[in-house]
N, C-alpha and C. Protein backbone atom coordinates (compact mmCIF):
# COMPACT_ATOMS: atom_id res chain seq x y z
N UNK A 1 -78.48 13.50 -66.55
CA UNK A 1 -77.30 13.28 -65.75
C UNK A 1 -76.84 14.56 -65.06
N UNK A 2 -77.55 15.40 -65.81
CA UNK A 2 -76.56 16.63 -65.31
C UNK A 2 -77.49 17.39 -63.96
N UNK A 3 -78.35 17.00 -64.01
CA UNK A 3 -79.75 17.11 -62.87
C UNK A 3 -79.35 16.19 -61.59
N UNK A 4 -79.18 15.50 -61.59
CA UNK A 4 -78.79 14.20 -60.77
C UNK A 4 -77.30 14.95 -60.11
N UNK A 5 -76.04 15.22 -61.09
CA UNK A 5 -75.09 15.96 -60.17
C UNK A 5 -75.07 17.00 -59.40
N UNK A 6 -76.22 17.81 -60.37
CA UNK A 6 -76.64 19.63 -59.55
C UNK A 6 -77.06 19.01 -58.03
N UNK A 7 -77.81 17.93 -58.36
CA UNK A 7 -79.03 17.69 -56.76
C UNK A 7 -77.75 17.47 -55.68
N UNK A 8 -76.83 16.42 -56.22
CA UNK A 8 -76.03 15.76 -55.24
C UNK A 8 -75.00 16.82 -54.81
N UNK A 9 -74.61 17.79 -55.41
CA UNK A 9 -73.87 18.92 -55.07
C UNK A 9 -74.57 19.82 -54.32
N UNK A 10 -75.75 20.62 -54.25
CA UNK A 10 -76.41 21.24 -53.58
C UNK A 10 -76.81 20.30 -51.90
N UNK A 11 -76.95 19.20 -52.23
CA UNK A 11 -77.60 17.96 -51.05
C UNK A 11 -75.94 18.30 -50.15
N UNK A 12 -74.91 17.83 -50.85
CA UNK A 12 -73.67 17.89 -50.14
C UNK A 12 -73.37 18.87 -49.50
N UNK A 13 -73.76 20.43 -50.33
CA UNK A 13 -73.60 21.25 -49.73
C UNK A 13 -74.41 22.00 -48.26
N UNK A 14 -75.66 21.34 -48.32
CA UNK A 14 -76.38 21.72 -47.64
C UNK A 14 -76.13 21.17 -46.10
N UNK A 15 -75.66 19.48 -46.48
CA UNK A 15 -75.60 18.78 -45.72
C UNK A 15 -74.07 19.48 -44.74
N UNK A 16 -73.42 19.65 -45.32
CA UNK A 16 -72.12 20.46 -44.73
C UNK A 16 -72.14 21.63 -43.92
N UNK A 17 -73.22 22.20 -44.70
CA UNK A 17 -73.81 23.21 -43.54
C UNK A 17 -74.63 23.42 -42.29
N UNK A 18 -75.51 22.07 -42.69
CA UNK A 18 -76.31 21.34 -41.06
C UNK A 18 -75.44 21.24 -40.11
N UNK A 19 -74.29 20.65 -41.01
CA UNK A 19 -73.22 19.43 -40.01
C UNK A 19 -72.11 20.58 -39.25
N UNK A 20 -71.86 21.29 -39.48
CA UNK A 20 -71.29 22.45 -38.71
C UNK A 20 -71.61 22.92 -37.51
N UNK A 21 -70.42 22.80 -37.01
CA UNK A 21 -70.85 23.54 -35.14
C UNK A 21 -70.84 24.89 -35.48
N UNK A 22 -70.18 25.66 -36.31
CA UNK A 22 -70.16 27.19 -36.17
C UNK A 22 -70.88 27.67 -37.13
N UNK A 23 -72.16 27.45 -37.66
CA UNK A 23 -73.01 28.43 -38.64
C UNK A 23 -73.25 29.05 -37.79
N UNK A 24 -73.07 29.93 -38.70
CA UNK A 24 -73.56 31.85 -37.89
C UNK A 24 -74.91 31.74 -37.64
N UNK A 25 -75.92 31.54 -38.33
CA UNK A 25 -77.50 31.26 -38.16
C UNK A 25 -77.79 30.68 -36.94
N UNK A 26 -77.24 29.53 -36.25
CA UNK A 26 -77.73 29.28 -35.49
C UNK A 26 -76.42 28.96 -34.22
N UNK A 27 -75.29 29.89 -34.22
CA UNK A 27 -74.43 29.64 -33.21
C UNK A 27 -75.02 30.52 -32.00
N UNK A 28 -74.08 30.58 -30.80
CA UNK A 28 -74.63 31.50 -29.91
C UNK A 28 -73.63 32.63 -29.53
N UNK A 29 -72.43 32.99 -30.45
CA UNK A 29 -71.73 33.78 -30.97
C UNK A 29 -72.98 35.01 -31.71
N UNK A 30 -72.71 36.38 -31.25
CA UNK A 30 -73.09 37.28 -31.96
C UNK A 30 -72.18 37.78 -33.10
N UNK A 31 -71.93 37.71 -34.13
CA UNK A 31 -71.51 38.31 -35.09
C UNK A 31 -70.88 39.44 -35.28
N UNK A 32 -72.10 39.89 -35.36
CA UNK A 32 -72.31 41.72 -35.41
C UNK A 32 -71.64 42.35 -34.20
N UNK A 33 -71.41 41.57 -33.23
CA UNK A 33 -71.11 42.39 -31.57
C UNK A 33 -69.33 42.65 -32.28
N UNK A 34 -68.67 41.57 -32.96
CA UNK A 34 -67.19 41.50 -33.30
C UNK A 34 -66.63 42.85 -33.56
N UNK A 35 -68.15 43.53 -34.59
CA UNK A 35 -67.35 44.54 -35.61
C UNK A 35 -68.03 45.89 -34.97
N UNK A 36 -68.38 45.73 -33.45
CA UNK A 36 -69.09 46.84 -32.86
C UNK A 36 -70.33 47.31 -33.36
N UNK A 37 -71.23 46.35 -33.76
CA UNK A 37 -72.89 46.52 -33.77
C UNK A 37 -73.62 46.03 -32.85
N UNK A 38 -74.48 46.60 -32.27
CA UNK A 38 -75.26 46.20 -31.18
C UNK A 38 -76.45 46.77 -31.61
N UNK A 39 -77.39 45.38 -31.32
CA UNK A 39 -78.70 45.51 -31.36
C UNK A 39 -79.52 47.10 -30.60
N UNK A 40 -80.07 47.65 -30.54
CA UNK A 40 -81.44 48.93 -29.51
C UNK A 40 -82.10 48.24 -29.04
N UNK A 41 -82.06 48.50 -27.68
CA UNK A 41 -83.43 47.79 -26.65
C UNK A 41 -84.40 48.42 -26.74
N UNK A 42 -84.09 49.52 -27.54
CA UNK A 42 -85.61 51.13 -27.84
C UNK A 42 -85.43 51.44 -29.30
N UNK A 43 -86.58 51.73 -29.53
CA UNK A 43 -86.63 52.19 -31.24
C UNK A 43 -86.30 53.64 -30.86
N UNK A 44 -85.55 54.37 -32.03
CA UNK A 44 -85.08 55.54 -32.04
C UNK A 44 -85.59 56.39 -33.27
N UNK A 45 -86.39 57.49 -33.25
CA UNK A 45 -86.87 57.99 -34.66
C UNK A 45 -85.76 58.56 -35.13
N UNK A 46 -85.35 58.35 -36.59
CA UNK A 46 -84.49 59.59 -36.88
C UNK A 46 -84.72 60.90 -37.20
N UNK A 47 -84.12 61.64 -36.94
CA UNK A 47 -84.14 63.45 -37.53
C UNK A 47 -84.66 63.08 -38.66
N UNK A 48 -85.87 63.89 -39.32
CA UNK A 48 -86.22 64.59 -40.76
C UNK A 48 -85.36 65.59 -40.99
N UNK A 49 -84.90 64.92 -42.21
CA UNK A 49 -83.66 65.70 -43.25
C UNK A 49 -84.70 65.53 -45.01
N UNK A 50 -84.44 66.45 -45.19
CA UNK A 50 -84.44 66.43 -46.96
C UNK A 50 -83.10 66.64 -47.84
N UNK A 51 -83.13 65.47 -48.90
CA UNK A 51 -82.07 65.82 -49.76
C UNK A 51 -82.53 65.84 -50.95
N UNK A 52 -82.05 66.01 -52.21
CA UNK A 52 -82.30 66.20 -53.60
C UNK A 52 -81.87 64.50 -53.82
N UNK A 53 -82.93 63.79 -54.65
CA UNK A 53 -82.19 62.56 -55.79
C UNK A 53 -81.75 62.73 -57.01
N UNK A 54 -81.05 61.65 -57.56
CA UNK A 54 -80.36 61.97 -58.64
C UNK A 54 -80.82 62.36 -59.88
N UNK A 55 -82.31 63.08 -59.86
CA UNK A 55 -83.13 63.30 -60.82
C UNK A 55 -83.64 64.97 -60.34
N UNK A 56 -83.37 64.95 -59.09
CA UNK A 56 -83.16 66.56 -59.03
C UNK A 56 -84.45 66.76 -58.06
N UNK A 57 -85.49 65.62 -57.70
CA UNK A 57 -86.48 65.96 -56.90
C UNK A 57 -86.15 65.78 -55.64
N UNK A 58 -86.68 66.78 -54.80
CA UNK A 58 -86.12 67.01 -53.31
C UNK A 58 -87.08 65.49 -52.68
N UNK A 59 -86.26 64.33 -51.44
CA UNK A 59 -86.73 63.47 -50.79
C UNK A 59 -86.87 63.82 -49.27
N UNK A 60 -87.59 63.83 -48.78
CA UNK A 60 -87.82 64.23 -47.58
C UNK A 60 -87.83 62.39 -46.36
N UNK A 61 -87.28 62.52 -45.64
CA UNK A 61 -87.36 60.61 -44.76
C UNK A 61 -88.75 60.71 -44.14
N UNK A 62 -89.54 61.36 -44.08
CA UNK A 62 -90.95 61.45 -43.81
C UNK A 62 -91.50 60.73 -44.66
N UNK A 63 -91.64 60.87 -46.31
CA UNK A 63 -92.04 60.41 -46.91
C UNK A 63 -91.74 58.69 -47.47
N UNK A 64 -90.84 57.90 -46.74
CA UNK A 64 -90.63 56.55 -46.60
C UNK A 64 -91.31 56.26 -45.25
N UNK A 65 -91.96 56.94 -44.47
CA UNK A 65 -92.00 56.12 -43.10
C UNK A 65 -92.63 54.89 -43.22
N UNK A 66 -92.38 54.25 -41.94
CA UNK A 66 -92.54 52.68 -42.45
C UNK A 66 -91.96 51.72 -43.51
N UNK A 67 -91.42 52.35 -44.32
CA UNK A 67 -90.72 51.45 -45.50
C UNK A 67 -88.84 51.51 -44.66
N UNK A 68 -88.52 50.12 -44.94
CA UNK A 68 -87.26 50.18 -45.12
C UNK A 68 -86.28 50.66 -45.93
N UNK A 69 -85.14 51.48 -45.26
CA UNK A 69 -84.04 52.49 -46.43
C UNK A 69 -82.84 52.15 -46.10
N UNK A 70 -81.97 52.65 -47.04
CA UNK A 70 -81.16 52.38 -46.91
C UNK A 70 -80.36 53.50 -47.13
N UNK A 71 -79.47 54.28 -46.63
CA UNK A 71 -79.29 55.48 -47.55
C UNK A 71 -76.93 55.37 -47.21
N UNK A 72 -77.03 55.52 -48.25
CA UNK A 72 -75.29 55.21 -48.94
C UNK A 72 -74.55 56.71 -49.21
N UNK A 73 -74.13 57.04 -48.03
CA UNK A 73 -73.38 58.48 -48.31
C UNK A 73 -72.20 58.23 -48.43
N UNK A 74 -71.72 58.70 -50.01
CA UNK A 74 -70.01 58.68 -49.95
C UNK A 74 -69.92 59.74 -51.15
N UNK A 75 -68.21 59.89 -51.15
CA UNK A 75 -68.20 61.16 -51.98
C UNK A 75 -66.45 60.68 -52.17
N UNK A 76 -66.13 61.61 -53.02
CA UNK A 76 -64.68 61.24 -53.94
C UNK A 76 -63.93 62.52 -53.83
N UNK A 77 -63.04 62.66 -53.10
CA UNK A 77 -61.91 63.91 -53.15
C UNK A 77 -60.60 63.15 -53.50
């Protein structure tokens, strides 16, 4: 029974989301343009920088090329 409610809840939910004029996935609203992101019509290399990780070995962005990063700079004063 409890299989049968999961399905019909997920089905409902899914179905609610087809049925929508404004999903982001497939509206013709950009999103991202709202909060001032805009797509590059050109790929841009970034500067090679090295920093230390939290284990003390120096990372150089050379050494990810091709891999996707992500890098999270913040700090606490």
């Amino acid at each position: 029974m409890k299989v049968i409610r999961r399905f019909s809840l997920y089905f409902l939910g899914l179905s609610l989301i087809l049925l929508t004029d404004g999903f982001p996935l497939w509206g013709a609203e950009d999103h991202l343009a709202k909060f001032g992101v805009y797509r590059l019509d050109q790929e841009i290399d970034a500067p090679d920088f090295t920093l230390s990780d939290l284990k003390g070995t120096k990372r150089s962005l050379t050494d990810f090329r091709g891999s996707f990063i992500m890098l999270n700079f913040w700090a606490t004063w």
